[in-house]
N, C-alpha and C. Protein backbone atom coordinates (compact mmCIF):
# COMPACT_ATOMS: atom_id res chain seq x y z
N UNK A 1 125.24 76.33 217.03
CA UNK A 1 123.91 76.03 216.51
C UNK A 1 123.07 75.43 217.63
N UNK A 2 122.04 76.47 217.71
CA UNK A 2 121.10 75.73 218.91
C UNK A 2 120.08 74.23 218.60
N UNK A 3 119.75 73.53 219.48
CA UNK A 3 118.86 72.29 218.76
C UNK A 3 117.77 73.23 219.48
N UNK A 4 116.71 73.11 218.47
CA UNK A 4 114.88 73.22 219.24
C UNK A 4 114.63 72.57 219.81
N UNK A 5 114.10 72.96 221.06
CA UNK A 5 113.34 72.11 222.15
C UNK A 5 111.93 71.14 222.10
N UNK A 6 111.88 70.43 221.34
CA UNK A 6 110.17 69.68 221.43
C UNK A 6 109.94 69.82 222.74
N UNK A 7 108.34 70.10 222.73
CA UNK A 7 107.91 70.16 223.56
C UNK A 7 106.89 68.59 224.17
N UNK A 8 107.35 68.05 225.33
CA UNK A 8 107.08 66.80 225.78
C UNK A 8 105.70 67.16 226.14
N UNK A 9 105.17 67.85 226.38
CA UNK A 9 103.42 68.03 226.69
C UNK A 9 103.29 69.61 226.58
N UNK A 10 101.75 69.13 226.50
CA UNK A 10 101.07 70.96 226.27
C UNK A 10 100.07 71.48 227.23
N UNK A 11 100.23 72.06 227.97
CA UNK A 11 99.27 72.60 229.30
C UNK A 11 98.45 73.47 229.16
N UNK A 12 96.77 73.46 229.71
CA UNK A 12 96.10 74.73 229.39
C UNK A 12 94.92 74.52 230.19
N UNK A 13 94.36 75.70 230.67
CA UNK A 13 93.19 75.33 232.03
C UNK A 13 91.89 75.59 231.21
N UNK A 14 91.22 74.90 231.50
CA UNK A 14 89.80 75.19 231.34
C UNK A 14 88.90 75.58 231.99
N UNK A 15 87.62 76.40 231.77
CA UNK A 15 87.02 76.66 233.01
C UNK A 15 85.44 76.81 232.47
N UNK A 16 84.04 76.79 233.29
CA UNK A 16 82.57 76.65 232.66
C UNK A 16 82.04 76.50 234.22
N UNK A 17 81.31 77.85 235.15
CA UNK A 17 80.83 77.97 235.49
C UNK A 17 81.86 78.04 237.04
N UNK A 18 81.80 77.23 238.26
CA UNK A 18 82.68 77.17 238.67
C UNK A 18 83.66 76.27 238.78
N UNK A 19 83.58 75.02 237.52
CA UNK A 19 84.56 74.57 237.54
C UNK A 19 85.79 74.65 236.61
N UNK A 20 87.16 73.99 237.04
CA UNK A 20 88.11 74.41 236.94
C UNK A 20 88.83 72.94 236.21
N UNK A 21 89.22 72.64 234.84
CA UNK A 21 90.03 71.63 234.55
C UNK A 21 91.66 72.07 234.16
N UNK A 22 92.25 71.25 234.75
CA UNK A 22 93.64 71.52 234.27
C UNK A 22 94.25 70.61 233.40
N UNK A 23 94.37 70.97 231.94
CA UNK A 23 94.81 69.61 230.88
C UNK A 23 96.07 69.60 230.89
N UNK A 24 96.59 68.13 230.60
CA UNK A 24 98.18 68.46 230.24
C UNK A 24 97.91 67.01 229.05
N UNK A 25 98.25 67.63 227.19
CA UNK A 25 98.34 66.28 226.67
C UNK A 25 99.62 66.53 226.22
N UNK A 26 99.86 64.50 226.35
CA UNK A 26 101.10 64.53 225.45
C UNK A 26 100.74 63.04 224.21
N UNK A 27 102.03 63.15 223.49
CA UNK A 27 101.77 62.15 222.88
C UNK A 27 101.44 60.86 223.05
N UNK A 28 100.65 60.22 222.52
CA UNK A 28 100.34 58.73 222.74
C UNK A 28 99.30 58.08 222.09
N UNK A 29 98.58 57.22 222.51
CA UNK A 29 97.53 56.77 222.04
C UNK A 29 96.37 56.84 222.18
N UNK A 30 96.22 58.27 222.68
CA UNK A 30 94.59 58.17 222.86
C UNK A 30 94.12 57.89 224.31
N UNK A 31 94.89 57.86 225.02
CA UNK A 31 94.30 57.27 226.53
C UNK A 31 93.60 58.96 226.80
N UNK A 32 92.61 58.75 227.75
CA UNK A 32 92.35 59.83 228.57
C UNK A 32 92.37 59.40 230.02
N UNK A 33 92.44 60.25 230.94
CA UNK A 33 92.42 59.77 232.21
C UNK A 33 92.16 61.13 233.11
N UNK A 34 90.96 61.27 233.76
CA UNK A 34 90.20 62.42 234.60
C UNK A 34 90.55 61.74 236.14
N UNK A 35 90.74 63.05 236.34
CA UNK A 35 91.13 62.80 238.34
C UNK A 35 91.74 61.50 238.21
N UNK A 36 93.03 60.77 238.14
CA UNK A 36 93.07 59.68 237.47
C UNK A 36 92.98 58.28 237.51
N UNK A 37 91.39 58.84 236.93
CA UNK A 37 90.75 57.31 236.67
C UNK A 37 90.89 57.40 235.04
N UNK A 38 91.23 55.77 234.24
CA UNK A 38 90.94 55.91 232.49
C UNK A 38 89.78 56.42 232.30
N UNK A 39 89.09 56.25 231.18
CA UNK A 39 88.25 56.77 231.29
C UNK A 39 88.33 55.79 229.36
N UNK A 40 86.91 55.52 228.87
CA UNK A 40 87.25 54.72 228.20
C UNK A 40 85.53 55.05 227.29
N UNK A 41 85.19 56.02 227.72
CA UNK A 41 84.28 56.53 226.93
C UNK A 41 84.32 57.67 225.82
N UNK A 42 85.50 57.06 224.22
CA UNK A 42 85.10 58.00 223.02
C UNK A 42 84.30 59.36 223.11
N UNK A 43 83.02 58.51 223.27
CA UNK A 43 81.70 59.86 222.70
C UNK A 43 81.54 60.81 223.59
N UNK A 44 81.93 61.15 224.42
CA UNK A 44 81.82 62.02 225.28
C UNK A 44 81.82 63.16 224.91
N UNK A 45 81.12 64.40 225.75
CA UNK A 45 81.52 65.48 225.26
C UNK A 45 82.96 66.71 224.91
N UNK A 46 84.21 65.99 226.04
CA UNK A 46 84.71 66.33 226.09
C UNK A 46 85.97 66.18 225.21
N UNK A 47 85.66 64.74 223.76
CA UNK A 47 86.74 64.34 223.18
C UNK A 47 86.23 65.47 222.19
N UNK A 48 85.05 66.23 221.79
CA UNK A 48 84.96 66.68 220.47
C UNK A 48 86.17 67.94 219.86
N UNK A 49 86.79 68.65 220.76
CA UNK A 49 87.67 69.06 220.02
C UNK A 49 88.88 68.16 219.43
N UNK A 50 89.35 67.14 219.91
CA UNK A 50 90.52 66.10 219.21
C UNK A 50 89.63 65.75 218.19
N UNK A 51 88.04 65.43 217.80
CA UNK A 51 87.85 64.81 217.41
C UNK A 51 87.71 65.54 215.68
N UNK A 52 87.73 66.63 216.05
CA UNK A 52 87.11 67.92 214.57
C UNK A 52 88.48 68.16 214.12
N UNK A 53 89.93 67.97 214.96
CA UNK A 53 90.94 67.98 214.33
C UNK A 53 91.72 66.77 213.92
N UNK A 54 91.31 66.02 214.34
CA UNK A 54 91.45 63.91 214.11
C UNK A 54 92.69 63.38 214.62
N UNK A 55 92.84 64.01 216.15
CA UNK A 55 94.06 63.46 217.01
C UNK A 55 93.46 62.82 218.24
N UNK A 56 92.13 62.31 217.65
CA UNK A 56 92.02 61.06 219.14
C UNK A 56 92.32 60.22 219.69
N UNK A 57 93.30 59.52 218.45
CA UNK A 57 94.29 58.70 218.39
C UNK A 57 95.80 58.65 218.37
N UNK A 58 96.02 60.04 218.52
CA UNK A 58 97.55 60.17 218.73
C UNK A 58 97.75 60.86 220.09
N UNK A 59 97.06 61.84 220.81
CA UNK A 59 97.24 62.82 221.60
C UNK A 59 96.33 62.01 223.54
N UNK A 60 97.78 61.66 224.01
CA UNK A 60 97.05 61.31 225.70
C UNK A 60 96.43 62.83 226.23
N UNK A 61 94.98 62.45 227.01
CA UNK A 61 94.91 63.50 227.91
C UNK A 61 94.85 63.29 229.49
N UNK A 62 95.78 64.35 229.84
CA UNK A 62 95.40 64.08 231.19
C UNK A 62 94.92 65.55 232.09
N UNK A 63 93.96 65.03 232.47
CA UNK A 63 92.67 65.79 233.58
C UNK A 63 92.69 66.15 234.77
N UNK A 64 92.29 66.69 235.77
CA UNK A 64 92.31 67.21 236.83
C UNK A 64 91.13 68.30 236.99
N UNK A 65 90.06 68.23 237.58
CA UNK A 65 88.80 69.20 237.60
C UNK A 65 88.90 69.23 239.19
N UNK A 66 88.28 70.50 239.57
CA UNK A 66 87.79 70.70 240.73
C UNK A 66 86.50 71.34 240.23
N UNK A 67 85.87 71.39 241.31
CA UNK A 67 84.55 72.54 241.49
C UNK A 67 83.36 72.29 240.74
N UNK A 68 82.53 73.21 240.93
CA UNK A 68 81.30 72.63 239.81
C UNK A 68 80.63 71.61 239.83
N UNK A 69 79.47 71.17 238.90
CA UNK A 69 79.07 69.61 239.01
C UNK A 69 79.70 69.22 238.02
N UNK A 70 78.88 67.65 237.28
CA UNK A 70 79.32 67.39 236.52
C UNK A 70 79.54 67.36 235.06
N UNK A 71 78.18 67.96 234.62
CA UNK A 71 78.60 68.49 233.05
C UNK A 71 79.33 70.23 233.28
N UNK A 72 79.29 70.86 233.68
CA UNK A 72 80.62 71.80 233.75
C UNK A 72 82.06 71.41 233.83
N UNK A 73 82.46 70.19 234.52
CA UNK A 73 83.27 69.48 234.62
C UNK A 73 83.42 69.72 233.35
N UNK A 74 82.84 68.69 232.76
CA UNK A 74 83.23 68.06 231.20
C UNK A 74 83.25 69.02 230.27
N UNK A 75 82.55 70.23 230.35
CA UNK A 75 82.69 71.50 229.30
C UNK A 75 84.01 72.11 229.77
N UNK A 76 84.35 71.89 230.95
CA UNK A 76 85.62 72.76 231.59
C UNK A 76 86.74 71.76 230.63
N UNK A 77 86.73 70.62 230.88
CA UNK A 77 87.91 69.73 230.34
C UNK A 77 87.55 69.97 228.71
N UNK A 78 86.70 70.19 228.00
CA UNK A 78 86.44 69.97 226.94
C UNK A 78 87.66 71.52 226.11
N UNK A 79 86.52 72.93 227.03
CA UNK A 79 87.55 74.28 226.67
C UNK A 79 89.02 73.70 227.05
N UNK A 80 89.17 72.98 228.09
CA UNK A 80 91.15 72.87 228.08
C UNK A 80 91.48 72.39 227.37
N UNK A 81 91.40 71.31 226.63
CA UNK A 81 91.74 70.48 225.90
C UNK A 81 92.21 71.15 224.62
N UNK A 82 90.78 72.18 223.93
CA UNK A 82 90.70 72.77 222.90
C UNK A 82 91.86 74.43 222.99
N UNK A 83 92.45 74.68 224.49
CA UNK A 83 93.07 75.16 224.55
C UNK A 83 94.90 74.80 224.23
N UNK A 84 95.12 73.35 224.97
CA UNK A 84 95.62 72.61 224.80
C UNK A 84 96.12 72.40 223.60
N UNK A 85 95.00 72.38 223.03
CA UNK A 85 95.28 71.90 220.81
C UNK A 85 95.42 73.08 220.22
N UNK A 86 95.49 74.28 220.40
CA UNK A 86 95.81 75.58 220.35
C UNK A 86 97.42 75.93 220.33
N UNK A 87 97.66 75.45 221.70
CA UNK A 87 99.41 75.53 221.67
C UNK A 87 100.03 74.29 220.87
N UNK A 88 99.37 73.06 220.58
CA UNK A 88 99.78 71.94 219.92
C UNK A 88 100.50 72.48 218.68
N UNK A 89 99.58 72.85 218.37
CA UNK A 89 99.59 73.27 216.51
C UNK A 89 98.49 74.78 216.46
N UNK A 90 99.10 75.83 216.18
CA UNK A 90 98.79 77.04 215.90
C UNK A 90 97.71 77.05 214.52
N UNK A 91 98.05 75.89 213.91
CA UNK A 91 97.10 75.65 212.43
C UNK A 91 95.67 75.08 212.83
N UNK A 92 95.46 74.83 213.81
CA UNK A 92 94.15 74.17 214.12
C UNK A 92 93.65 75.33 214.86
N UNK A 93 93.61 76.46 215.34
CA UNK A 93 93.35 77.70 216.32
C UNK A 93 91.87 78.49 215.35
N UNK A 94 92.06 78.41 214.00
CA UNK A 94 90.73 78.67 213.29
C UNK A 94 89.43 77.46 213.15
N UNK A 95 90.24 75.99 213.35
CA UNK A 95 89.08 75.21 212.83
C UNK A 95 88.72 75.02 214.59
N UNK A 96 89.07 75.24 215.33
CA UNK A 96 88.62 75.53 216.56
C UNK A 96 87.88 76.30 217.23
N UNK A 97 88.46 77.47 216.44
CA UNK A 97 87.54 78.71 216.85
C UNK A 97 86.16 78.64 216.20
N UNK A 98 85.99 78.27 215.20
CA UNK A 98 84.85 78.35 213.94
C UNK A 98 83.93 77.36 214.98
N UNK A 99 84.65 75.90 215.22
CA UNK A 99 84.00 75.22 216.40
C UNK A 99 83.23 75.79 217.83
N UNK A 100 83.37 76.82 217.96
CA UNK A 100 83.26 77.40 219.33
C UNK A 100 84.11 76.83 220.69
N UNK A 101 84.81 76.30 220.04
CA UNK A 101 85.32 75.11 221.06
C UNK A 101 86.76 76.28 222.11
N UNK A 102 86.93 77.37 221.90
CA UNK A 102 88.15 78.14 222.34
C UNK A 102 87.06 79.75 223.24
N UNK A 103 85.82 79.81 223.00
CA UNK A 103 85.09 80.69 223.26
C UNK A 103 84.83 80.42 225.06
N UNK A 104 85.08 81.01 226.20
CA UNK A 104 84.77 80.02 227.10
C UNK A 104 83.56 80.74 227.81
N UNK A 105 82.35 79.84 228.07
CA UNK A 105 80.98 80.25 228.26
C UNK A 105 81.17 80.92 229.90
N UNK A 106 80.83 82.42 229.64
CA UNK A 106 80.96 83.53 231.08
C UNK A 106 80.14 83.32 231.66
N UNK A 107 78.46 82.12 231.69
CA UNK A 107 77.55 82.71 232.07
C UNK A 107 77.74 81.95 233.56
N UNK A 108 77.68 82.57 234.51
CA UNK A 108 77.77 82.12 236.31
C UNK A 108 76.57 82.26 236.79
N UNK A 109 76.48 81.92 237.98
CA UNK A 109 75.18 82.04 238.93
C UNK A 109 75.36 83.39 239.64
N UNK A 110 74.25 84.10 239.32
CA UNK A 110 74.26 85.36 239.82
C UNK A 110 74.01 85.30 241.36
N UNK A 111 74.98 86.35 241.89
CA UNK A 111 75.04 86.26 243.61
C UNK A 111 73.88 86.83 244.57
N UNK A 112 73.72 86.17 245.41
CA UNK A 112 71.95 86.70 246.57
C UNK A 112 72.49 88.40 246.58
N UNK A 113 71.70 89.00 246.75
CA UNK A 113 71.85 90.33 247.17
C UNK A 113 71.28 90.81 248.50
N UNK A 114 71.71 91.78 249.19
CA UNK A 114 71.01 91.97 250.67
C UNK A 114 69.30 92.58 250.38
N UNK A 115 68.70 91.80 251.44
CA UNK A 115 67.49 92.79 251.31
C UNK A 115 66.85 91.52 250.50
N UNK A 116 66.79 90.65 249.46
CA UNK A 116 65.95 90.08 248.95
C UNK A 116 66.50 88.45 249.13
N UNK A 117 65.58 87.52 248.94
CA UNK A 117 65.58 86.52 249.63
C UNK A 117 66.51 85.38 248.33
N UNK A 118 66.91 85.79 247.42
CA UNK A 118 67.77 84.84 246.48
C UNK A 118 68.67 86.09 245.77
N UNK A 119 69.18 85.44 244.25
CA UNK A 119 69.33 86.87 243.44
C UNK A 119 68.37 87.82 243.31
N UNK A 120 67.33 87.52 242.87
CA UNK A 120 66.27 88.38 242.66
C UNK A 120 64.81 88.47 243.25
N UNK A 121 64.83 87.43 243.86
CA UNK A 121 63.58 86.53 244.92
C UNK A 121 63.79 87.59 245.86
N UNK A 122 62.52 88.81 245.76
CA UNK A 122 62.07 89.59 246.64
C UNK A 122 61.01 88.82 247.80
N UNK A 123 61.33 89.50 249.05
CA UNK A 123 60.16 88.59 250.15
C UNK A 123 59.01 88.63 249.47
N UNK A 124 57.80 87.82 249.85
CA UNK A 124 57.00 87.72 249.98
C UNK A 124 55.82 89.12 250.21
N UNK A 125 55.32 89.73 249.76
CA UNK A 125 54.32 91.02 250.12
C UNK A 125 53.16 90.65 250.63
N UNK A 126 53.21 91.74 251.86
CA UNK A 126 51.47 91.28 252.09
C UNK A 126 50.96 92.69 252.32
N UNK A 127 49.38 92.59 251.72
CA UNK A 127 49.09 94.32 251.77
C UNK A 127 48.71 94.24 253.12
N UNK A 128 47.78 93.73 253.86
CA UNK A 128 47.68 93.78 255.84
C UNK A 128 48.60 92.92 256.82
């Protein structure tokens, strides 16, 4: 007879523009801790998926972002997290989704092109 393995933490990347969060929660009390510093601000944007499934108080997160500024940051950690609570519990994957919180936003900065002076910033015209 095999024993099941609990799983000691749940891993899942996040991502919103070019940045990049890597979550890992496990059980505990609620601590969060980004690049790791605590971090001791509730309201943030990034607790709202623990917060629509009501594990802000049981589930540690821990953070790691590169890239990007700083509210991509926090949308990046926000999609991991909500990825994160996905593998937690398979029963929360609809009140998540309904959240938008598992959808991850494609929209990037479109790249300069040759010939014009930005993405789309054609030179300057002069008729003489």
């Amino acid at each position: 007879m095999e024993k099941k393995k609990e799983n000691i933490y749940w891993y899942a990347v996040g991502r919103r523009k070019t940045a990049i969060a890597r979550i890992k929660l496990t059980k505990g009390s609620g601590k969060v801790k980004v690049n790791g510093k605590d971090i001791n601000e509730p309201s943030r944007v990034y607790m709202e998926p623990l917060k629509v499934v009501g594990q802000e108080k049981v589930l540690d997160v821990d953070a790691t972002t590169t890239g990007g500024g700083i509210i991509a940051q926090l949308e990046a950690i926000r999609h991991g997290i909500a990825r994160a609570l996905d593998k937690f519990d398979e029963e929360l994957h609809t009140t998540l989704k309904k959240e938008g919180f598992l959808t991850r936003d494609q929209r990037m900065k479109e790249r300069k092109k040759p010939g014009l002076r930005g993405a789309r910033r054609a030179p300057q015209w002069a008729k003489r």
